[in-house]
Protein backbone atom coordinates (compact mmCIF):
# COMPACT_ATOMS: atom_id res chain seq x y z
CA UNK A 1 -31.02 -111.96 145.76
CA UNK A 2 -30.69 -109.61 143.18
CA UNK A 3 -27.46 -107.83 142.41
CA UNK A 4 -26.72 -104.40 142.27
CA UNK A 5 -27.16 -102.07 138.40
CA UNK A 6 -24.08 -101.47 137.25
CA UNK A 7 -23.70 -98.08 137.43
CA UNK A 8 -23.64 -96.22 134.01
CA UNK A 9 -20.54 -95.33 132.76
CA UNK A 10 -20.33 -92.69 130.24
CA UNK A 11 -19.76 -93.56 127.03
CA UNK A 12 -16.94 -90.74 126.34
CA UNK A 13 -15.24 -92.62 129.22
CA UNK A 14 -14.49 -96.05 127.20
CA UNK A 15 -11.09 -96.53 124.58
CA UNK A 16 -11.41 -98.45 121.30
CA UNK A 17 -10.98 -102.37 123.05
CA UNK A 18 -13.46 -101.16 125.61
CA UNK A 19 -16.17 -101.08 122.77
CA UNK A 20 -14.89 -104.36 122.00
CA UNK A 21 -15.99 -105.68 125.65
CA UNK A 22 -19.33 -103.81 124.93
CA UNK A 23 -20.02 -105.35 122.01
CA UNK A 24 -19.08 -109.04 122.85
CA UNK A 25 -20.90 -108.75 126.23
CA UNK A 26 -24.32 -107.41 123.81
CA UNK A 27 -23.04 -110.16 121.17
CA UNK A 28 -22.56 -108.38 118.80
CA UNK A 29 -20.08 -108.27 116.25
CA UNK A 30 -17.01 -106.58 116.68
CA UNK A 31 -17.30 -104.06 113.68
CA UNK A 32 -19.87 -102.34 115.80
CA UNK A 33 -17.05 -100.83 118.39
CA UNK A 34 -15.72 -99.20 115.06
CA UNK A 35 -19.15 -97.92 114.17
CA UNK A 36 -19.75 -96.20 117.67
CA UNK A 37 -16.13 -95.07 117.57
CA UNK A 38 -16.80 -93.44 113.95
CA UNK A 39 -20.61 -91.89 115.76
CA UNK A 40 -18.76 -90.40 119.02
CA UNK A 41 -15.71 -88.54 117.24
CA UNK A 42 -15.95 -88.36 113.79
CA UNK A 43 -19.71 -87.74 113.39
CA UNK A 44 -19.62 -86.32 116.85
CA UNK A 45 -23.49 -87.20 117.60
CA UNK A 46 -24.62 -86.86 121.29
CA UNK A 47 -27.42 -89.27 120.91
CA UNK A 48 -27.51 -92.86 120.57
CA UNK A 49 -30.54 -92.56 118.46
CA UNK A 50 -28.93 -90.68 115.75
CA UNK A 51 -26.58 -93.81 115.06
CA UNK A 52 -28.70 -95.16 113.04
CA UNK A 53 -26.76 -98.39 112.04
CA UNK A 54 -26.77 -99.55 115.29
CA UNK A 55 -29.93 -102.14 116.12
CA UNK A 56 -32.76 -100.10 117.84
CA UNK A 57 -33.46 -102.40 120.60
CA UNK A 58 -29.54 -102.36 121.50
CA UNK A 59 -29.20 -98.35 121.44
CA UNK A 60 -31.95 -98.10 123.82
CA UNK A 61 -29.69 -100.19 126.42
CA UNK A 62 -26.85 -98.20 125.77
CA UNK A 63 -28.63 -95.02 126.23
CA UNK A 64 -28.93 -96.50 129.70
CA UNK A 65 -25.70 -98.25 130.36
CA UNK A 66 -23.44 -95.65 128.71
CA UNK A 67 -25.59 -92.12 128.28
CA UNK A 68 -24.36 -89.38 126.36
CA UNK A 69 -25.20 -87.17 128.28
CA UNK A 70 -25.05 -83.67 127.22
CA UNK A 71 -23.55 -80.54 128.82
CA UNK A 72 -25.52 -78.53 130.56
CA UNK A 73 -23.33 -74.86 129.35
CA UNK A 74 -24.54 -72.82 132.20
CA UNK A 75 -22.82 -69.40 131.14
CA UNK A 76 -20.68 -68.47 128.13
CA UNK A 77 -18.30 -65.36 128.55
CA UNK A 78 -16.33 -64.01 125.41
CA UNK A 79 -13.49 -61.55 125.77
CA UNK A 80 -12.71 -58.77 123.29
CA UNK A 81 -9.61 -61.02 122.23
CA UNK A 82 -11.99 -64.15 121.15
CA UNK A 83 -11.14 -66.19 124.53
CA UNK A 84 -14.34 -67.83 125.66
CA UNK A 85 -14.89 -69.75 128.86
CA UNK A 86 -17.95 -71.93 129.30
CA UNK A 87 -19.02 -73.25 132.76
CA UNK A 88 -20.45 -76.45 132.30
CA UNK A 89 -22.90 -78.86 134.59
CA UNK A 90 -21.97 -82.38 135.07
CA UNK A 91 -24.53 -84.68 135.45
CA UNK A 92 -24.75 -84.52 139.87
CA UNK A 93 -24.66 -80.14 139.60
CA UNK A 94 -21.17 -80.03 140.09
CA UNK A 95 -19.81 -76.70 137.83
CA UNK A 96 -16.63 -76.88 135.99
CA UNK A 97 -14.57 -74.44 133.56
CA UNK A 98 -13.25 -74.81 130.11
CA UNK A 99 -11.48 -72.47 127.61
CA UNK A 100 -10.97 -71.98 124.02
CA UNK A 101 -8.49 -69.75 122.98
CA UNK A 102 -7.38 -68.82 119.90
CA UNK A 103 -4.22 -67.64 118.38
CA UNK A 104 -4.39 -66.94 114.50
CA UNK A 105 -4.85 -70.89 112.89
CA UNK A 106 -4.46 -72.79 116.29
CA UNK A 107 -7.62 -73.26 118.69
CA UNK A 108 -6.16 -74.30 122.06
CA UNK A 109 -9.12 -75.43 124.49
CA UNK A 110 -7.87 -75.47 128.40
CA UNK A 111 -9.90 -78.91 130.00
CA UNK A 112 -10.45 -79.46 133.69
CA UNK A 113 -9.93 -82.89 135.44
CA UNK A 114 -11.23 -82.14 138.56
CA UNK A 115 -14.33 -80.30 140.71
CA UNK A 116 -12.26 -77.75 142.63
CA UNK A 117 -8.53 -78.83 143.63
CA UNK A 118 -7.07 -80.05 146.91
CA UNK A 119 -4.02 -78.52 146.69
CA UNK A 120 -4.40 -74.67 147.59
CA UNK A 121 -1.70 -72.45 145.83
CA UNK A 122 -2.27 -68.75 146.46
CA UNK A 123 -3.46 -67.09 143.58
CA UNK A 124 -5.76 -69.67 142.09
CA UNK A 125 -9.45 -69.29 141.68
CA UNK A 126 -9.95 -72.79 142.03
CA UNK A 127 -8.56 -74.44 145.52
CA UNK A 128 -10.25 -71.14 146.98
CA UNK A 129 -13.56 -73.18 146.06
CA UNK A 130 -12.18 -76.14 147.61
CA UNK A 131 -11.86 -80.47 146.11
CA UNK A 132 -15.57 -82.06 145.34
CA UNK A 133 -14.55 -84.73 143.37
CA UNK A 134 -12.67 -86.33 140.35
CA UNK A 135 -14.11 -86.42 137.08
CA UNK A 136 -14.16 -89.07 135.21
CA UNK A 137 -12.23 -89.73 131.60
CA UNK A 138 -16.05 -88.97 130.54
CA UNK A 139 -16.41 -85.62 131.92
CA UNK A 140 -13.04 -84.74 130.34
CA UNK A 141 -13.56 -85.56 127.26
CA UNK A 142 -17.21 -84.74 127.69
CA UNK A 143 -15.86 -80.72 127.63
CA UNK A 144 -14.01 -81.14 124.50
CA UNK A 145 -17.56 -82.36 122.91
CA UNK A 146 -18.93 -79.19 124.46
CA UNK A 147 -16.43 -77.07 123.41
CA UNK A 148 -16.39 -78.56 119.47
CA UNK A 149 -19.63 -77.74 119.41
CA UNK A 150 -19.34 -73.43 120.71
CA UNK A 151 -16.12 -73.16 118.41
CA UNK A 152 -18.09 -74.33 115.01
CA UNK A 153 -16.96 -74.06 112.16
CA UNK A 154 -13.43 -73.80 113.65
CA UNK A 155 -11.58 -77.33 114.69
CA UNK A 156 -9.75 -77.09 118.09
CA UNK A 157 -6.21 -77.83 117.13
CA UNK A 158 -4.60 -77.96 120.41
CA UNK A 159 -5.28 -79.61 123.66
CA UNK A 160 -3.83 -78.28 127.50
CA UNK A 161 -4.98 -80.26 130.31
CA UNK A 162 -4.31 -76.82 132.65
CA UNK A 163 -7.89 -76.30 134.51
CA UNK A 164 -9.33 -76.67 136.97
CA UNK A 165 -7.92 -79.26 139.68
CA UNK A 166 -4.54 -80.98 139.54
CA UNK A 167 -3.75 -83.78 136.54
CA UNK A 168 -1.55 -86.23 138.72
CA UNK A 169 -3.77 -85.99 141.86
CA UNK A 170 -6.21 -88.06 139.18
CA UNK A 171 -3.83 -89.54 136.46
CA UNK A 172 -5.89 -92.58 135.75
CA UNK A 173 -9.01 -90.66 134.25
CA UNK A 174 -6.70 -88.08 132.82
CA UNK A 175 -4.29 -90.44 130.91
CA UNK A 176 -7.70 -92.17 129.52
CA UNK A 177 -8.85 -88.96 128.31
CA UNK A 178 -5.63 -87.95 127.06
CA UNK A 179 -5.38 -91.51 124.98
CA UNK A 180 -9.25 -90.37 123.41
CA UNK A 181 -8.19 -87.05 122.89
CA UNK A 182 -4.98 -88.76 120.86
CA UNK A 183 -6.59 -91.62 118.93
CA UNK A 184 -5.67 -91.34 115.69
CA UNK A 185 -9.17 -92.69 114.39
CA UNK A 186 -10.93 -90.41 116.97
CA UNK A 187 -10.81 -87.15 117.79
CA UNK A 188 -7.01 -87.16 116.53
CA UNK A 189 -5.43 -84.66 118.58
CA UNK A 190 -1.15 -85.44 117.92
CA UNK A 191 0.32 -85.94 120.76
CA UNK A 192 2.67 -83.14 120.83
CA UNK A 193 -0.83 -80.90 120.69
CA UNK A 194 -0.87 -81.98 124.05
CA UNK A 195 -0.04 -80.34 127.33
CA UNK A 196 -0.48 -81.61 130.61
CA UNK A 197 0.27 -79.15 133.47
CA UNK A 198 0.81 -80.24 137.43
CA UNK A 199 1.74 -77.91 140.35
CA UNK A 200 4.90 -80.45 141.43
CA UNK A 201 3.19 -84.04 142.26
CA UNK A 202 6.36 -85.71 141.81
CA UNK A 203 4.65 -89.57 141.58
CA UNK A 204 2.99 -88.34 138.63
CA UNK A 205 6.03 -87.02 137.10
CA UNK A 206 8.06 -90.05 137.09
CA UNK A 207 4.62 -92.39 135.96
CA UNK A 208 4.16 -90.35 132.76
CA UNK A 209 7.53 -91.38 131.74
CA UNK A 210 7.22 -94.62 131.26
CA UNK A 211 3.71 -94.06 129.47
CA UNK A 212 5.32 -93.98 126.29
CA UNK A 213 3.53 -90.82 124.98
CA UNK A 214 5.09 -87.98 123.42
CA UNK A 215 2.54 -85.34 125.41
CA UNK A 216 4.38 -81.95 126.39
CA UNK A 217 4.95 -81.60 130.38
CA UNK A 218 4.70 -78.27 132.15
CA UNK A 219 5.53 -78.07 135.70
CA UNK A 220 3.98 -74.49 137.43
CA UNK A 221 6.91 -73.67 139.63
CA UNK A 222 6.21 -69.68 140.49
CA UNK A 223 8.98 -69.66 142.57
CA UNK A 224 12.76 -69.87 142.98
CA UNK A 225 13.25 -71.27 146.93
CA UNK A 226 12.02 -73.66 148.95
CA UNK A 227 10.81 -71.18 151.63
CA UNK A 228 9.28 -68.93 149.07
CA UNK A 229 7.54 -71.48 146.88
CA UNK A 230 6.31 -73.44 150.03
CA UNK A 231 4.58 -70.12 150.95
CA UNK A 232 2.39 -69.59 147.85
CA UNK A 233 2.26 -73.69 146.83
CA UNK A 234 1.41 -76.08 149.83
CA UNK A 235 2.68 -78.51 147.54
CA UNK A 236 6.35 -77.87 147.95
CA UNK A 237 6.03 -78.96 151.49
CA UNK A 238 6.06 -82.93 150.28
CA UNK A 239 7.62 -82.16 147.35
CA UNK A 240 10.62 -79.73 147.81
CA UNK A 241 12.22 -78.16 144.51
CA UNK A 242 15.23 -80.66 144.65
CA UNK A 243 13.30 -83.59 144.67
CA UNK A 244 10.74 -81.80 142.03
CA UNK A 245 13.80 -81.01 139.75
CA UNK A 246 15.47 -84.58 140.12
CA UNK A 247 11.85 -85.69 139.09
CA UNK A 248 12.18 -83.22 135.71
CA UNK A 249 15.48 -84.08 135.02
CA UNK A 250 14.97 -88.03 135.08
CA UNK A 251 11.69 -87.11 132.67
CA UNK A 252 13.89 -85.33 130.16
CA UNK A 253 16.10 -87.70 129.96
CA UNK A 254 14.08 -90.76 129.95
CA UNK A 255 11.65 -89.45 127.08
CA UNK A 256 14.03 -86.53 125.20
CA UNK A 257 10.77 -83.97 125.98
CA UNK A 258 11.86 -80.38 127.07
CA UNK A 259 9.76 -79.02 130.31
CA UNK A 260 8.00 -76.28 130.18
CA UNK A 261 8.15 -74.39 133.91
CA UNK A 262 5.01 -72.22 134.41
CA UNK A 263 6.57 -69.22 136.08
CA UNK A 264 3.57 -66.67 137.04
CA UNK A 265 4.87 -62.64 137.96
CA UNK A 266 3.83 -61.44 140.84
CA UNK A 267 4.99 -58.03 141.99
CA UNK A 268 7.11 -57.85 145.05
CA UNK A 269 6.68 -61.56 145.38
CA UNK A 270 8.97 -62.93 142.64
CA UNK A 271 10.18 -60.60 140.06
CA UNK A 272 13.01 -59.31 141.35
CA UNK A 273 16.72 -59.68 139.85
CA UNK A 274 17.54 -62.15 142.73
CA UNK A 275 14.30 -64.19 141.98
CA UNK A 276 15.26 -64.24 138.57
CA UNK A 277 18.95 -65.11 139.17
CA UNK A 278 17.71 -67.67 141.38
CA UNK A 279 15.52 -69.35 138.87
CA UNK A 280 18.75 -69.74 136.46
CA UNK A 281 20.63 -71.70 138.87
CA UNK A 282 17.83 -73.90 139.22
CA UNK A 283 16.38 -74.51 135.68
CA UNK A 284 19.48 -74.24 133.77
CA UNK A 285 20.91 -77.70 134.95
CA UNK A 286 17.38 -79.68 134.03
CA UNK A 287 17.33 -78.01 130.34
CA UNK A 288 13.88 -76.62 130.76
CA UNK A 289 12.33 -74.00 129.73
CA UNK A 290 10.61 -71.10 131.06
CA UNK A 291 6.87 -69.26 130.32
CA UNK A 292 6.51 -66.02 132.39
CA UNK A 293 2.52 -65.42 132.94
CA UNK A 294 1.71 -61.58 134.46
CA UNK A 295 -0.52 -62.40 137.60
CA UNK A 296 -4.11 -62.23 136.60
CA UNK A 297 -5.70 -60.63 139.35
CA UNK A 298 -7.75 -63.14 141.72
CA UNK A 299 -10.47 -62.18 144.06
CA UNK A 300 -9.38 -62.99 147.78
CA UNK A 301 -5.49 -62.89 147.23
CA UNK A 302 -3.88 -59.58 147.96
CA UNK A 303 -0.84 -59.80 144.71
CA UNK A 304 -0.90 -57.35 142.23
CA UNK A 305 0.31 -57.52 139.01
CA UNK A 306 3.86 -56.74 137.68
CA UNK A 307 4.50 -53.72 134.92
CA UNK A 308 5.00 -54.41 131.56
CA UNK A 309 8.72 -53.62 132.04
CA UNK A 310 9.37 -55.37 134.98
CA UNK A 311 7.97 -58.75 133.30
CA UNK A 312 10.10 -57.86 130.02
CA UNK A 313 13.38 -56.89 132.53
CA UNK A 314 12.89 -60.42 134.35
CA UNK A 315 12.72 -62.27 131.07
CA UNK A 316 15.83 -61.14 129.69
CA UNK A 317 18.12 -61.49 132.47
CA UNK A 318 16.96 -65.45 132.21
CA UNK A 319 17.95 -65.11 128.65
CA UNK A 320 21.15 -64.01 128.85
CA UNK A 321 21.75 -66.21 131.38
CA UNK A 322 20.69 -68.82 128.80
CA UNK A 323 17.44 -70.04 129.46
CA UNK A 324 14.93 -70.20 126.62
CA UNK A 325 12.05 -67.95 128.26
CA UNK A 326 8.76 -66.65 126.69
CA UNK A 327 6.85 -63.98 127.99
CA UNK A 328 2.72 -64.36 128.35
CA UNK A 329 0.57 -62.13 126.68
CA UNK A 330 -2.20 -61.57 129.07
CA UNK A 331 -5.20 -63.34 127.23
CA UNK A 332 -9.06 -63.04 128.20
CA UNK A 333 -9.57 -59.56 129.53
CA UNK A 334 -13.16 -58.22 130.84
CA UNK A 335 -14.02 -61.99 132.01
CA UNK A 336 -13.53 -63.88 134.56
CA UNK A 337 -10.13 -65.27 133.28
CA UNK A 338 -8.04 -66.99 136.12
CA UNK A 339 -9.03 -70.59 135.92
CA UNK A 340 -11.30 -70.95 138.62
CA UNK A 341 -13.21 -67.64 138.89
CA UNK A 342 -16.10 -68.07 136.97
CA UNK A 343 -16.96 -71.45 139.11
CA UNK A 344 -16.36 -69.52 142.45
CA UNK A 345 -18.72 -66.63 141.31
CA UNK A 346 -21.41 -68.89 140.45
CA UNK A 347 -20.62 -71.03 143.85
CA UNK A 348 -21.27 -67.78 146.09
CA UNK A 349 -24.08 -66.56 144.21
CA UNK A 350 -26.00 -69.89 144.82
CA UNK A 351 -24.90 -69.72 148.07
């Protein structure tokens, strides 16, 4: 009886010692993980052919058991600032978003780790599409390849794992991409580059702890109160803001990393002087810190966003009441910015 092909596995997907296991399983000698490492991220081919110091016969069978698979890029949209967004095709049709964004000699690109997201908060793009699926550590990495390859000549400096879907609701593939992403003989991003972003999943939280990596944390929080946070982020529900700041607390303490709470404006939701003297008596005790974002409008949710000098008057009453707080300058304007849009838009045009 014959047993089943193993299924391919993309080759964007496998760490350093993977190659290893390639290579002994092939026989061959274990120099040649090193010399696919040097092809994927330093040379940055996306074709086995073009590694040309690998034996022919045995880059035809990896072209089948571990396919590079290129990107489809599906649409491209540049704002007047220099943000661009590409929607990209994974290999079964699925659409996901990715973002470059520049700010003077940093290039920050914005990754997704999942097709849609599961967990519903109000004014995102992206749980109004609904979950289809992980991706794999391939597919993430797979949009920095993509990505490299729009920003040339530039070098994307910095790396926030803030897309589409939520990080911790598919940590395995994420921390693999993030260990890629950081390998110092790879695509070499430091770790403090880094940014991984979750909505409150509490598990994931107290895993990345003890991962021993020195990535920033940012924990979108929006709101000040149970009741009113539960309201706009299902999550709270399961995860409650005590429990979510316990979670922060033992983080900071465990790793000496400062968190970064997402905080996003929305006006008559959250902005006023109560919210805002609210969200001191929570923060201040965990040592966080705290990055205001203006609402960017979202088609299908009602908010509207905040004036200039309500955002300003918010942030410095949590200054003075001690918090170190940044205000967001509203990036990507004229496309379809909030993470999530440009997938829906294609989504109900197909449909």
């Amino acid at each position: 009886m014959n047993s089943e092909p193993a299924t391919p596995r993309l080759a964007w997907s496998l760490l350093q010692p993977d190659w290893l296991e390639v290579c002994k399983a092939a026989r061959q000698p274990a120099f040649r993980a090193r010399q696919i490492w040097k092809w994927l991220y330093q040379e940055r081919v996306d074709n086995w052919e073009s590694m040309t110091n690998l034996p022919a016969a045995w880059r035809k069978e990896l072209a089948v058991s571990h396919p590079l698979t290129p990107w489809a890029a599906e649409e491209r949209q540049v704002a007047d600032d220099g943000v661009t967004k590409l929607l990209l095709t994974c290999r079964d049709g699925q659409a996901i978003e990715t973002v470059l964004i520049p700010a003077d000699e940093r290039l920050t690109l914005c990754v997704s780790t999942q097709a849609g997201c599961a967990f519903g908060c109000a004014f995102c793009a992206t749980g109004r599409g609904g979950y289809v699926r992980d991706l794999d550590a391939g597919e993430i990495v797979g949009q920095y390849m993509a990505a490299s390859r729009a920003a040339a000549p530039r070098r994307i400096t910095n790396l926030v794992v803030m897309g589409m879907g939520e990080p911790f609701a598919n940590y395995d593939a994420t921390l693999r991409a993030v260990r890629i992403f950081n390998d110092y003989d790879g695509i070499g991003i430091g770790a403090r580059r880094i940014t991984l972003s979750t909505c409150g999943v509490v598990p994931g939280i107290r895993r990345l702890a003890g991962e021993n990596l020195q990535v920033e944390l940012s924990v979108s929080l929006h709101a000040p109160t149970d009741e009113l946070r539960s309201r706009i982020m299902p999550v709270n529900r399961k995860w409650p803001l005590a429990e979510l700041l316990e979670a922060c607390a033992e983080y900071t303490e465990r790793t000496g990393r400062i968190i970064t709470f997402e905080y996003t404006l929305v006006d008559g939701l959250n902005d006023s002087p109560e919210h805002a003297d609210a969200l001191l008596a929570r923060i201040r005790p965990v040592r966080g810190r705290v990055n205001l974002i203006p609402l960017s409008p979202v088609e299908g949710y009602e908010g509207r966003t905040p004036t200039r000098a309500t955002c300003e008057a918010y942030a410095r009453r949590l200054s003075q009441g001690g918090l170190n707080v940044t205000l967001r300058q509203s990036r990507g304007g004229g496309i379809d910015a909030a993470c999530g849009q440009l997938r829906l838009r294609r989504s109900a045009a197909r449909t």
